[in-house]
Protein backbone atom coordinates (compact mmCIF):
# COMPACT_ATOMS: atom_id res chain seq x y z
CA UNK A 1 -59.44 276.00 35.03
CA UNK A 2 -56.84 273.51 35.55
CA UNK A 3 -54.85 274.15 39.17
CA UNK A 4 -51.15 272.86 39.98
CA UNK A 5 -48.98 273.40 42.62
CA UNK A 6 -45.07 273.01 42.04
CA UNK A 7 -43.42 272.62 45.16
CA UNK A 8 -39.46 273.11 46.27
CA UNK A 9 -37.27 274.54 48.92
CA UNK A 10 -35.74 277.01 46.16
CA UNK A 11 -32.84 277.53 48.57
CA UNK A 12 -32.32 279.79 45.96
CA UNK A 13 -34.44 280.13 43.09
CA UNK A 14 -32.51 278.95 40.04
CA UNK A 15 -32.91 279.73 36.25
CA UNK A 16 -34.00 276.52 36.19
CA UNK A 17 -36.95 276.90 38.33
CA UNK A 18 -37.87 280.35 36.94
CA UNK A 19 -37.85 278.25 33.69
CA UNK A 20 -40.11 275.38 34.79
CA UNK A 21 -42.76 278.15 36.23
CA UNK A 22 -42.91 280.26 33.10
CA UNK A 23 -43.54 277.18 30.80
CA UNK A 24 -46.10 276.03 33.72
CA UNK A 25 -47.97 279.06 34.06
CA UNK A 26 -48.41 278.89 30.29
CA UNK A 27 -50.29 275.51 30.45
CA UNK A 28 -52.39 275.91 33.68
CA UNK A 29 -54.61 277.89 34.51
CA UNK A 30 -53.48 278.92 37.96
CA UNK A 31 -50.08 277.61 39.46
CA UNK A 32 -49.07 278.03 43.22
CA UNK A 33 -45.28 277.83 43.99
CA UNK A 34 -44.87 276.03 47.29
CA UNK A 35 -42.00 276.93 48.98
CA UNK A 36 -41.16 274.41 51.82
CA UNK A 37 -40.26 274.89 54.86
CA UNK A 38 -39.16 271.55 56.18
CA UNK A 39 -37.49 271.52 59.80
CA UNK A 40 -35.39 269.18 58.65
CA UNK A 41 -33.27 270.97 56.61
CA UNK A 42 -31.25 273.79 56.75
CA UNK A 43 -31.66 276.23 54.78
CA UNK A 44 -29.50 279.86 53.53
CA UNK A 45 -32.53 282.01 52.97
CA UNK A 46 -35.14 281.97 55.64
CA UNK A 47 -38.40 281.31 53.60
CA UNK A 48 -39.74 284.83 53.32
CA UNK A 49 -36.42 285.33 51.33
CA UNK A 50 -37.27 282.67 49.32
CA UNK A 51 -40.74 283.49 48.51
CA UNK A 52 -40.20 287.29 47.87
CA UNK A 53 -37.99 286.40 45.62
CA UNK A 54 -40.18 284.10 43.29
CA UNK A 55 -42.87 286.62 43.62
CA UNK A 56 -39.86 289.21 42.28
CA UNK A 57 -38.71 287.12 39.90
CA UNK A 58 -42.68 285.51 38.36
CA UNK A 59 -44.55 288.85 38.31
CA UNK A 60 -45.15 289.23 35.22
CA UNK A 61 -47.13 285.85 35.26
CA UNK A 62 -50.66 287.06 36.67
CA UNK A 63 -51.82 283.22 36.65
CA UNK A 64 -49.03 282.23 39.82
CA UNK A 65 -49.35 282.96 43.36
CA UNK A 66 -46.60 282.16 45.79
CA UNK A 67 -47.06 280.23 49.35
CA UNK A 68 -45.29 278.41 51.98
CA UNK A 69 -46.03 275.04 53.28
CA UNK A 70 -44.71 273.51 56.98
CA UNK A 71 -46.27 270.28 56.82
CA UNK A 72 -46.93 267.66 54.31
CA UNK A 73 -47.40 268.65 50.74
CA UNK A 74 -50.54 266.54 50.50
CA UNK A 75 -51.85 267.56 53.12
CA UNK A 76 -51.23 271.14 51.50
CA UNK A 77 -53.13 270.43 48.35
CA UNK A 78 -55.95 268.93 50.08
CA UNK A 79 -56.37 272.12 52.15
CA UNK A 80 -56.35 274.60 48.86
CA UNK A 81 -58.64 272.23 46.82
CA UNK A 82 -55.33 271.55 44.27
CA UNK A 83 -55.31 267.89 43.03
CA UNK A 84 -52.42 268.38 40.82
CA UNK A 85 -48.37 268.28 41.56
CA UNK A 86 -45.82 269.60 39.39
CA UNK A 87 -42.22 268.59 39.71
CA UNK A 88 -39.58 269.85 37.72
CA UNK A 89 -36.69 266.42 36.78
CA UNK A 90 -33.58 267.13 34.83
CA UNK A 91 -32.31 263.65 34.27
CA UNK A 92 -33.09 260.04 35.29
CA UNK A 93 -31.49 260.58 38.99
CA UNK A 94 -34.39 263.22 39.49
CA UNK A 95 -36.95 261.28 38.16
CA UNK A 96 -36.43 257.96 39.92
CA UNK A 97 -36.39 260.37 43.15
CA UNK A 98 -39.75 261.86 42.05
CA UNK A 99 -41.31 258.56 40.99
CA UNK A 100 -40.81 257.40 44.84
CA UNK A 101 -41.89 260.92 45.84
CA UNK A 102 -45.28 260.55 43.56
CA UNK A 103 -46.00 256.98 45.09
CA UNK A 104 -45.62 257.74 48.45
CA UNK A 105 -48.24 260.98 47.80
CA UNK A 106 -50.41 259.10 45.71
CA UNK A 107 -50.13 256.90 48.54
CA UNK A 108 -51.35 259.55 51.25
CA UNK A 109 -54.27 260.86 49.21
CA UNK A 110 -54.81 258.76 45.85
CA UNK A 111 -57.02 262.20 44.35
CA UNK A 112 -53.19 263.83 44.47
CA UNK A 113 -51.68 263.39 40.30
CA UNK A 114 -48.03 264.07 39.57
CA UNK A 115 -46.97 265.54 36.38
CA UNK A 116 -43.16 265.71 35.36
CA UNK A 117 -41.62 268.78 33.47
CA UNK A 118 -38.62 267.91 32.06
CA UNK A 119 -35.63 270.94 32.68
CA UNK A 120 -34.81 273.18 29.30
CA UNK A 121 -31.40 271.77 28.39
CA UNK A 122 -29.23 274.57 29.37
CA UNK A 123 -30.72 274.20 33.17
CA UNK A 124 -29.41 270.43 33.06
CA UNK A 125 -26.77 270.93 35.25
CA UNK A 126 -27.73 273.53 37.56
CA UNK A 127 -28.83 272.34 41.39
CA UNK A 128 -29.24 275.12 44.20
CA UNK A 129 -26.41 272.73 46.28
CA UNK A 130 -23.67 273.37 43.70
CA UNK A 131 -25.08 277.77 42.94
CA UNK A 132 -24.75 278.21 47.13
CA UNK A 133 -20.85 276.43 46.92
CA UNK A 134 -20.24 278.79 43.96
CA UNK A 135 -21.84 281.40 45.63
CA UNK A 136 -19.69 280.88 48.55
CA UNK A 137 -16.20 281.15 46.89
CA UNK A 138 -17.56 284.21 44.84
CA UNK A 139 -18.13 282.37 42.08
CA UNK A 140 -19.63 283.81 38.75
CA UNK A 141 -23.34 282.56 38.25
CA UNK A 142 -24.56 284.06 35.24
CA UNK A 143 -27.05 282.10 33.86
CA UNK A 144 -27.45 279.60 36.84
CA UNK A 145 -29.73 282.52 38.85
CA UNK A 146 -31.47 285.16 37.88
CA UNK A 147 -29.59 288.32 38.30
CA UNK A 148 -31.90 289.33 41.71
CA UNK A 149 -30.85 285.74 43.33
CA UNK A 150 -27.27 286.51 42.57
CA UNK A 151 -27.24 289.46 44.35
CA UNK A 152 -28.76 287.81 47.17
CA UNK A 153 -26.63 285.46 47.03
CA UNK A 154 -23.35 287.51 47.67
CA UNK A 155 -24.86 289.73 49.93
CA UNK A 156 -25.65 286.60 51.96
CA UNK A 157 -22.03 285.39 52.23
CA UNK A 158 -21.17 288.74 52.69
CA UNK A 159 -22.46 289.17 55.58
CA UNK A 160 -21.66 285.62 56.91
CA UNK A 161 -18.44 286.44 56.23
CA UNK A 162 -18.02 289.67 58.09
């Protein structure tokens, strides 16, 4: 049984990643969605938010579990016995970004392999940056997020707002 881990801040979840999971989980045997928490970024949702989301949003997929990482994600995968990382690119700009990412891991622990999903088309253009300044102005983001994010979403700026 073939295990991967696919990685992300998912600050929020977008259709996109919803979409790359779903295709995953049909390929592997088990998938883990690793939700960083990096303290060098700020994030809108704290990351239980984040990761009771996914777990909202994946549950019909009985093959994908759900976890947060603080430290590095090689270190990680060498702690839960995964050897392979899945990262999700939508155009060239991603995937010279990954490539680096992949060397440096590969790097760090040379058992670690990197696999590349490439987005569905109609998630080419959607990057959790550009949903939370939508989100922020009230935006409408059907299609971008899953109808459960969305509603996050506002209630978040809601009640930064108030």
């Amino acid at each position: 049984m073939l295990k991967a881990a696919f990685p992300g801040s998912f600050d929020p979840p977008t259709s996109g990643h919803i979409n790359i999971i779903q295709r995953a989980a049909s390929i592997f045997g088990e998938l883990v969605v690793v939700v960083a928490e990096n303290r060098q970024k700020k994030y809108l949702f704290n990351a239980e938010e984040r990761v009771e989301m996914i777990r909202e949003l994946v549950k019909d997929c009985k093959n994908v579990s759900v976890a947060v990482c603080d430290c590095l994600i090689v270190d990680y995968l060498k702690r839960n016995d995964i050897k392979l990382l899945l990262r999700g690119v939508r155009g060239l700009e991603d995937f010279s970004y990954e490539f680096e990412l992949s060397v440096m891991n590969r790097t760090l622990d040379p058992d670690i392999e990197t696999i590349f999903m490439t987005t569905d088309p109609e998630y080419f253009v959607i990057r959790s940056s550009a949903i939370k300044e939508l989100a922020s102005f009230d935006g409408n983001l059907h299609g971008m997020v899953p109808e459960l994010v969305a509603k996050a979403l506002k209630n978040k700026y809601n009640s930064i707002s108030s």
